[in-house]
Protein backbone atom coordinates (compact mmCIF):
# COMPACT_ATOMS: atom_id res chain seq x y z
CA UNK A 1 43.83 35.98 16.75
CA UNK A 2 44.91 39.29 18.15
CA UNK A 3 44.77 42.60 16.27
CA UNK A 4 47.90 44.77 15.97
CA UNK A 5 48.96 47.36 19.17
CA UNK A 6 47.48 50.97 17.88
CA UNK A 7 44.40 49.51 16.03
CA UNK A 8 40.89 50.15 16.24
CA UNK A 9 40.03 47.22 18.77
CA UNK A 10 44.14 46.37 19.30
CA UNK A 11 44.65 43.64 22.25
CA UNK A 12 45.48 40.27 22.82
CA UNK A 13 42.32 38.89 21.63
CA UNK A 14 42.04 36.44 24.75
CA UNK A 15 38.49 35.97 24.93
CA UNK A 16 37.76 39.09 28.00
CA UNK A 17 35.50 41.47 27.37
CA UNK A 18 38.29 44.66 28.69
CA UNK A 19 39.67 47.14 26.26
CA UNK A 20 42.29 44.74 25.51
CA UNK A 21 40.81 43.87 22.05
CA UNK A 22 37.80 42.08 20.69
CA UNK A 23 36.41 38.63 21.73
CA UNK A 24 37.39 36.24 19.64
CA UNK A 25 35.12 33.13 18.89
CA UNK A 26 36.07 29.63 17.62
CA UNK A 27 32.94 28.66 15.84
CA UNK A 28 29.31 28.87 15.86
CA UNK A 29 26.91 25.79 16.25
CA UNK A 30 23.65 25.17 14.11
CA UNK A 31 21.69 21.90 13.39
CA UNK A 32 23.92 19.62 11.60
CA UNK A 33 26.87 21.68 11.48
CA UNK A 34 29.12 24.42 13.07
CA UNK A 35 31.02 27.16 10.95
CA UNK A 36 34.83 27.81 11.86
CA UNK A 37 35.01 31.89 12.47
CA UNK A 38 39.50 31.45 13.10
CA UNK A 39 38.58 33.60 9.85
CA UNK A 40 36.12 36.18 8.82
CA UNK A 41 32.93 34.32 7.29
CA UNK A 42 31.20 35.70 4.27
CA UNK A 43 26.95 35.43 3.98
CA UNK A 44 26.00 35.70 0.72
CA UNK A 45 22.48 37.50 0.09
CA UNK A 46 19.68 35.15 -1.91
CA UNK A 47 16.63 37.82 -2.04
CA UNK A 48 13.86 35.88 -3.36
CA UNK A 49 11.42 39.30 -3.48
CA UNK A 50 10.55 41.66 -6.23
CA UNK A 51 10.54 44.79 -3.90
CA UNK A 52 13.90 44.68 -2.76
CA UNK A 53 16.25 47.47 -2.40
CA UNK A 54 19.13 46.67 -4.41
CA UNK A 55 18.86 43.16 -6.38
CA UNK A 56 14.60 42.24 -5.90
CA UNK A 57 13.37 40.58 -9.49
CA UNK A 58 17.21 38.90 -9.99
CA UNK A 59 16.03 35.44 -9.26
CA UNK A 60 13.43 34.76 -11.55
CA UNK A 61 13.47 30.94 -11.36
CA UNK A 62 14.91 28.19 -9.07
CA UNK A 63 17.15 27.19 -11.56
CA UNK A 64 18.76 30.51 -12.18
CA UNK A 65 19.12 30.98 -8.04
CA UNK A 66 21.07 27.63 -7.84
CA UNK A 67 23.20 29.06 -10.45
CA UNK A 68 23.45 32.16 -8.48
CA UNK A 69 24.03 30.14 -4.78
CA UNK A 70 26.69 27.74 -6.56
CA UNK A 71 28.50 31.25 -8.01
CA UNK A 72 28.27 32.72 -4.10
CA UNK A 73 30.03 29.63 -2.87
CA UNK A 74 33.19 29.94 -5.34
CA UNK A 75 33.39 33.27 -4.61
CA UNK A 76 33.83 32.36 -0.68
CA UNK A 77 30.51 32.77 0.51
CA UNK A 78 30.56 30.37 3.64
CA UNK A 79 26.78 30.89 4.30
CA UNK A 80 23.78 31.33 2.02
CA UNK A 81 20.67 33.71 3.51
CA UNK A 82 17.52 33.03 1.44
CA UNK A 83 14.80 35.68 1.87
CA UNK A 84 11.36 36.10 0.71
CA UNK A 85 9.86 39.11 2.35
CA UNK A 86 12.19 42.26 1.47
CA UNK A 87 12.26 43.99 4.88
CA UNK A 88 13.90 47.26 3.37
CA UNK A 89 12.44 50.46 5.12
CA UNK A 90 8.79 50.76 4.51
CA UNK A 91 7.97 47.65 2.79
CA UNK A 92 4.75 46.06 2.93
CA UNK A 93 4.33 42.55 4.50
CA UNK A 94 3.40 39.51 2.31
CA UNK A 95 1.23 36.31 3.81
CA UNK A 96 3.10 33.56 5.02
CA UNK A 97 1.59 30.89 2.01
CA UNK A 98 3.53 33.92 -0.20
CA UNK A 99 6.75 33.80 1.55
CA UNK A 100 6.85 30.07 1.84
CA UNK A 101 6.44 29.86 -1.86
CA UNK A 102 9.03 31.69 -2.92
CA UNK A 103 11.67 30.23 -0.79
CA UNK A 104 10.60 26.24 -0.14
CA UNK A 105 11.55 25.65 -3.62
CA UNK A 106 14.89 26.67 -3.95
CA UNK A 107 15.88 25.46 -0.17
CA UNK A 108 14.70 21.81 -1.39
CA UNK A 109 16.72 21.97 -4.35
CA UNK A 110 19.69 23.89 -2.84
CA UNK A 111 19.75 20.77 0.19
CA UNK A 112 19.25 18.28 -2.18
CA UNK A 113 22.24 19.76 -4.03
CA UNK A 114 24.62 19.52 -1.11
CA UNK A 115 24.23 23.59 -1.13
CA UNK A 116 24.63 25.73 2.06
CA UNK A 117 24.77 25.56 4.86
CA UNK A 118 21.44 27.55 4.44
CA UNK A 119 19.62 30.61 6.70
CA UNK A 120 15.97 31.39 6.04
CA UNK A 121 15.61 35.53 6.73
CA UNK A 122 12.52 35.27 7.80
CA UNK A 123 10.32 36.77 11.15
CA UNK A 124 7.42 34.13 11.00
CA UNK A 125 7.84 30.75 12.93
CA UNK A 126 5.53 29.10 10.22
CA UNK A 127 7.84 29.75 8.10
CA UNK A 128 11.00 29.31 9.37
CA UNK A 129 9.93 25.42 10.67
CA UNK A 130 9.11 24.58 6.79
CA UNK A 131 12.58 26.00 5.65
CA UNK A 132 14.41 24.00 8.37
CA UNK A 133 12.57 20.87 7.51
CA UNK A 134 13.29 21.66 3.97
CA UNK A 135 16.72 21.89 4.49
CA UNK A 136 18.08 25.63 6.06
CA UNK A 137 20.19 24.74 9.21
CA UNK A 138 19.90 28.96 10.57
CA UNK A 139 17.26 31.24 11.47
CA UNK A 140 17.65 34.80 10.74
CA UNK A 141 15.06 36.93 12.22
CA UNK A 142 15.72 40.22 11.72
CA UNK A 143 13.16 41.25 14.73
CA UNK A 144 15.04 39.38 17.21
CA UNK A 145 12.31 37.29 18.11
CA UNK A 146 9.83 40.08 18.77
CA UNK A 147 7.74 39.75 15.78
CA UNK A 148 6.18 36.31 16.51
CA UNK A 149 6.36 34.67 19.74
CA UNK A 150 6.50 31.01 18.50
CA UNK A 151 9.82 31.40 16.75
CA UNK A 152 12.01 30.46 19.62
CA UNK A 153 10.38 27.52 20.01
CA UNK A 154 10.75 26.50 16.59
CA UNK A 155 13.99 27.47 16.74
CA UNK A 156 14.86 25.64 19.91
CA UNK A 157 13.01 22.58 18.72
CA UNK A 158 14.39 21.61 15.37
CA UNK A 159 17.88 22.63 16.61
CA UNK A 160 19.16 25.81 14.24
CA UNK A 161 20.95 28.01 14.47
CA UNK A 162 20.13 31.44 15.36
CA UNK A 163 20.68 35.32 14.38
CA UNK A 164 19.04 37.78 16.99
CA UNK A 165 18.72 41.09 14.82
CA UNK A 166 18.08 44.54 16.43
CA UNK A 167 15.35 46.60 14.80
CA UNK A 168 12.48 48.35 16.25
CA UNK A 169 9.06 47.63 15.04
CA UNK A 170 7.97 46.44 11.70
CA UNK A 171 9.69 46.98 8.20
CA UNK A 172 6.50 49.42 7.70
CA UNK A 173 6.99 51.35 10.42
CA UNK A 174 10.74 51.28 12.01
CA UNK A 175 11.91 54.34 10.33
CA UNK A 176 9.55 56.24 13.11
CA UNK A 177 11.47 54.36 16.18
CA UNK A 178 14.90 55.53 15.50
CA UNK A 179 15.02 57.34 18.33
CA UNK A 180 17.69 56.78 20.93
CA UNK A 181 19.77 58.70 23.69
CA UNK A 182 23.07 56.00 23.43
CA UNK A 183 22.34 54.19 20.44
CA UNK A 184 25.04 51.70 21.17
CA UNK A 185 23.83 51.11 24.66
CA UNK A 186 19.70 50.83 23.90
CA UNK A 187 20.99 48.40 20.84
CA UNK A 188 22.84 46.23 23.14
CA UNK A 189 20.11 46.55 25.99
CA UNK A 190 17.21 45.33 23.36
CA UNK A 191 19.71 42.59 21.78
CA UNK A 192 20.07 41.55 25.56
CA UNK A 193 16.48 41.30 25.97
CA UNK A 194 16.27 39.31 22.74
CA UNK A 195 19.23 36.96 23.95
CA UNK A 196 17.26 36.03 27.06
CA UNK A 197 13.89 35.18 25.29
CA UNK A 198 16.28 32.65 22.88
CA UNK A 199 17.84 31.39 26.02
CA UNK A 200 14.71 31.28 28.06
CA UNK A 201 13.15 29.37 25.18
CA UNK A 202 16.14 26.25 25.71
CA UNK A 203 18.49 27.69 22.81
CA UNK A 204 21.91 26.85 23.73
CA UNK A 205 24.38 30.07 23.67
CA UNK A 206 26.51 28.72 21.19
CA UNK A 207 24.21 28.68 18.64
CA UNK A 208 23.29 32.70 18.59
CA UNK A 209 25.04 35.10 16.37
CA UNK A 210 23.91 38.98 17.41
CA UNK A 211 23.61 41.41 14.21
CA UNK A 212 23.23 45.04 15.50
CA UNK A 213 20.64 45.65 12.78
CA UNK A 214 22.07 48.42 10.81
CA UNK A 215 19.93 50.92 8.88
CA UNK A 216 16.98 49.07 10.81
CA UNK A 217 15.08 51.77 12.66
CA UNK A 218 18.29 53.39 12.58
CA UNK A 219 19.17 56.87 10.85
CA UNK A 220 22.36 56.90 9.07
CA UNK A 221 24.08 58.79 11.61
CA UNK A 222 23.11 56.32 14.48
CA UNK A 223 24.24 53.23 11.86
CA UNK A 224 27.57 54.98 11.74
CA UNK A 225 27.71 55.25 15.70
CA UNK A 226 26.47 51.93 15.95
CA UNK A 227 29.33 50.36 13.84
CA UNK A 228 31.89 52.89 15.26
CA UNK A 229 31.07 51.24 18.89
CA UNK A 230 30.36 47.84 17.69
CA UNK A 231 32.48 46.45 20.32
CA UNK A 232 29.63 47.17 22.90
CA UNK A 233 27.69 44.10 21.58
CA UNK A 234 30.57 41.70 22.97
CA UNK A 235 29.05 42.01 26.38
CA UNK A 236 26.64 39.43 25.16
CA UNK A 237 28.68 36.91 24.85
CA UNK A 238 27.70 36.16 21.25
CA UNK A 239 29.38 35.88 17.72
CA UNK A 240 28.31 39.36 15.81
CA UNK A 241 27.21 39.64 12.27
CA UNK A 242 27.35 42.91 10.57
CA UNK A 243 25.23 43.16 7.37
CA UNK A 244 26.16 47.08 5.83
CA UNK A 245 25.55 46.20 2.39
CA UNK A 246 24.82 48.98 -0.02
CA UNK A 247 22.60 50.49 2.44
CA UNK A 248 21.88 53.82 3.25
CA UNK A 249 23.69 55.10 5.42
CA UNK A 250 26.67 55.07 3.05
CA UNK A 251 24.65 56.62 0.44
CA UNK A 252 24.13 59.19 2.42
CA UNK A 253 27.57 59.63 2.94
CA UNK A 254 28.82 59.62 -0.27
CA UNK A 255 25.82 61.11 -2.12
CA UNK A 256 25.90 57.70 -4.30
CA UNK A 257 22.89 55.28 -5.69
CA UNK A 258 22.98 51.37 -4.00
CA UNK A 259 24.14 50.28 -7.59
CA UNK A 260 27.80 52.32 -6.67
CA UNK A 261 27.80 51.38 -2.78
CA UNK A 262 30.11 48.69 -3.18
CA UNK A 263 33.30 50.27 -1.83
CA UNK A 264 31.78 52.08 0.81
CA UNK A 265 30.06 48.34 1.78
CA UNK A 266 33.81 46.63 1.52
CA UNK A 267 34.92 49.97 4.32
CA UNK A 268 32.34 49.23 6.90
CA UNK A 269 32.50 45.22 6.77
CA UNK A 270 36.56 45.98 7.18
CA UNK A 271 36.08 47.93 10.09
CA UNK A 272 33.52 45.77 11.57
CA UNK A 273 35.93 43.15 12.02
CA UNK A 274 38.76 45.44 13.40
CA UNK A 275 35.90 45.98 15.63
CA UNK A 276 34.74 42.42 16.54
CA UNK A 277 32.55 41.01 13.87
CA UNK A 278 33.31 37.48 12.20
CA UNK A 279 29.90 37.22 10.05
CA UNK A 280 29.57 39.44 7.07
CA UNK A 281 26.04 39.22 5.34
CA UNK A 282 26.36 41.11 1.74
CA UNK A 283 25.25 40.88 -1.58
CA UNK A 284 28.79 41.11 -3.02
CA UNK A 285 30.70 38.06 -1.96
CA UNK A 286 33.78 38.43 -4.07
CA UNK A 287 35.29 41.76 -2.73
CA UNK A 288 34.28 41.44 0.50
CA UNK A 289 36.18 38.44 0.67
CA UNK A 290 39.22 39.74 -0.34
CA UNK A 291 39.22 42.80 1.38
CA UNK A 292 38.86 40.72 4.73
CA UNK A 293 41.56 38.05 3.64
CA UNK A 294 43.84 40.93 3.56
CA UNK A 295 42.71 42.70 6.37
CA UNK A 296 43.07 39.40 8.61
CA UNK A 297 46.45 39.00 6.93
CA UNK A 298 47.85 42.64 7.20
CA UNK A 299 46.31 41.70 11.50
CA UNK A 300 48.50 39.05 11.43
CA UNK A 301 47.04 35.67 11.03
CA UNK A 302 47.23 34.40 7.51
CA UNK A 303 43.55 33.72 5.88
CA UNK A 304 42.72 29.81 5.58
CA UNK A 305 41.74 28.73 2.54
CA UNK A 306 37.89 28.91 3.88
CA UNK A 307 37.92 33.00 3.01
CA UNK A 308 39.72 32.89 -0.45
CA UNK A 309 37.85 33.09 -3.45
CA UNK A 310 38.03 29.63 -4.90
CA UNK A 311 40.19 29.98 -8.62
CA UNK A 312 37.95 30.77 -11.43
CA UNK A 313 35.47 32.73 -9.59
CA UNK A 314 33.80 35.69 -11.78
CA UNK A 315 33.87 39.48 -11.00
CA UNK A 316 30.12 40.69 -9.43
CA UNK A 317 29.10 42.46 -12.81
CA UNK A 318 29.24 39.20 -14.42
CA UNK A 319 26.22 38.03 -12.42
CA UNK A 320 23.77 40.31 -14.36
CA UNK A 321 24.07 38.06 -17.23
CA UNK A 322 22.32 35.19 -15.75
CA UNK A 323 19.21 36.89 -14.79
C-alpha cells in the first residue's frame, strides 16, 4: 500500500527504508498463526488488575471478561492483550503466583472458546510459558526483554510471537529515566539492542513486532516526538505497534481526564499509521477501527473486511453495563 504524494510518510511504500514512504509489512508470524497487516490491525486491551489507569476493577469475573473479549472481537479487535500486572507509571509489582492467577483462567477459557489469537502483557518468563501453554500465541513484554533474562528463551522455545517494548527501568521507577538527548534515536538504539537479544536467543525476525513504548519512561513531550518521528523505528526491520491509549501525554495536551481521551487516542493511532505503524493496542476498539478503515481508505487501498466493525457491534459506553 502506498500513502498519498504530500502526506506525512508519502512514497511508494516498496518495502526500502528511504524517505520514499513507510515499510510496509505483509504479516506477522506467531505460534499457530500469522496476522495479515495489508490493513491496520486493532489490539484490544483485557486488563485483568485493580490498579490500572483507566479500566482496572472492570473484569470482575472470567465470565464477564469472555463477554468483554467476544464484544472486542465484533468490534474488529484482531488481537486480544490480557494483562495482570498494571504497569502504569509508578505501580507496584505483584508476585508471579498473583499474576498467573488472574490471567490463567480466562486464557484457558478464552482458547477453549476458539477466542484470540491471544498476547499475555507480561515481563516474567514464568509467566509468560504458563499463558502460552494455556493458550496465548504472543508475548508482550513491555521491558523488551530486559526485565528477566529467561524470557527469550521461553519465547524462542514454545514458538510465540513477540512484542519488544521500549521503556527504561521498572513501572516503579521509569518516570526518573526519561531522560534523552534524541529521543527517537536512543528509542530505536535500545529497541535495537532488544531486537538482538530476541534474535540472539533463536527468535526468527518475522515473529517481532517493535512498540516504541509511549508514555513509558517518557515525558509527554518526548511521547509526542517519539510518535512525530515514528518512522525511525523502521530501521529495524520490524512490524511497529503503537499503543497511545488514553494516556498522558494527551491529557496533558488537552487538559482532559483518561475517561475523555478518546479522541485525542483515535488522532495519534491515525497518525501512527500515516507514519508506519500496522498494530494498534487500545482500550477502545470500535472507533479506532473506524477511524483507521477510513484513513486506509481516504490512502487509497480500500479496508478488507478484517478492520470493519462486524454489524451489530455496540458503542464503547455500552460496555460499562456488563461490569
Amino acid at each position: 500500500m502506498s500513502l498519498p504524494a504530500g502526506q506525512p510518510g508519502a512514497g511508494t511504500g516498496t518495502g526500502t527504508l528511504e524517505a520514499t514512504g513507510p515499510r510496509v509489512f505483509s504479516e506477522w508470524c506467531f505460534s499457530e498463526g500469522k496476522l495479515d497487516l495489508s490493513t491496520p490491525a486493532v489490539m484490544g486491551i483485557m486488563n485483568f488488575t485493580p490498579d490500572s489507569f483507566f479500566d482496572g476493577g472492570e473484569l470482575t469475573s472470567v465470565e464477564v471478561a469472555l463477554n468483554r473479549a467476544r464484544l472486542l472481537l465484533m468490534e474488529g479487535a484482531r488481537i486480544l492483550d490480557v494483562g495482570g500486572e498494571s504497569t502504569r507509571p509508578g505501580a507496584d509489582p505483584v508476585s508471579v503466583k498473583e499474576e498467573l492467577e488472574r490471567v490463567l483462567p480466562f486464557i484457558r477459557q478464552a482458547s477453549k472458546a476458539g477466542l484470540g489469537p491471544l498476547s499475555i502483557d507480561t515481563r516474567r518468563a514464568a509467566v509468560a510459558r504458563e499463558a502460552l501453554r494455556s493458550g496465548s500465541q504472543i508475548v508482550n513484554d513491555v521491558s523488551g526483554l530486559r526485565h528477566d533474562p529467561g524470557m527469550a528463551k521461553v519465547v524462542a522455545e514454545e514458538g510465540a510471537g513477540l512484542v519488544l517494548s521500549h521503556m527504561r527501568g521498572t513501572p516503579a521507577t521509569m518516570s526518573e529515566l526519561a531522560e534523552y538527548g534524541d529521543v527517537a534515536k536512543e528509542v530505536t538504539q535500545e529497541l535495537g539492542a532488544s531486537l538482538s537479544l530476541a534474535l540472539d536467543a533463536g527468535i526468527p525476525k518475522e515473529r517481532i513486532v517493535v512498540d516504541p513504548g509511549i508514555g513509558f519512561s517518557k515525558t509527554g513531550g518526548q511521547s509526542l516526538d517519539l510518535l512525530r518521528n515514528l518512522a525511525s523505528l523502521q530501521v529495524l526491520g520490524c512490524p511497529i505497534m503503537v499503543g497511545p491509549s488514553r494516556k498522558s501525554f494527551i491529557g496533558e495536551v488537552t487538559g482532559l481526564p483518561p475517561t475523555e481521551r478518546l479522541p485525542g487516542t483515535l488522532a495519534a493511532c491515525v497518525l501512527a499509521f500515516s507514519w508506519g505503524a500496522r498494530i494498534f493496542r487500545v482500550h477502545d476498539v470500535a472507533p479506532i477501527v473506524q477511524g483507521l478503515s477510513v484513513t486506509q481508505a481516504i490512502f487509497g487501498a480500500w479496508p478488507r473486511d478484517g478492520v470493519r466493525p462486524r454489524k451489530g457491534s455496540r458503542a464503547p459506553q455500552d460496555r460499562a453495563q456488563e461490569s
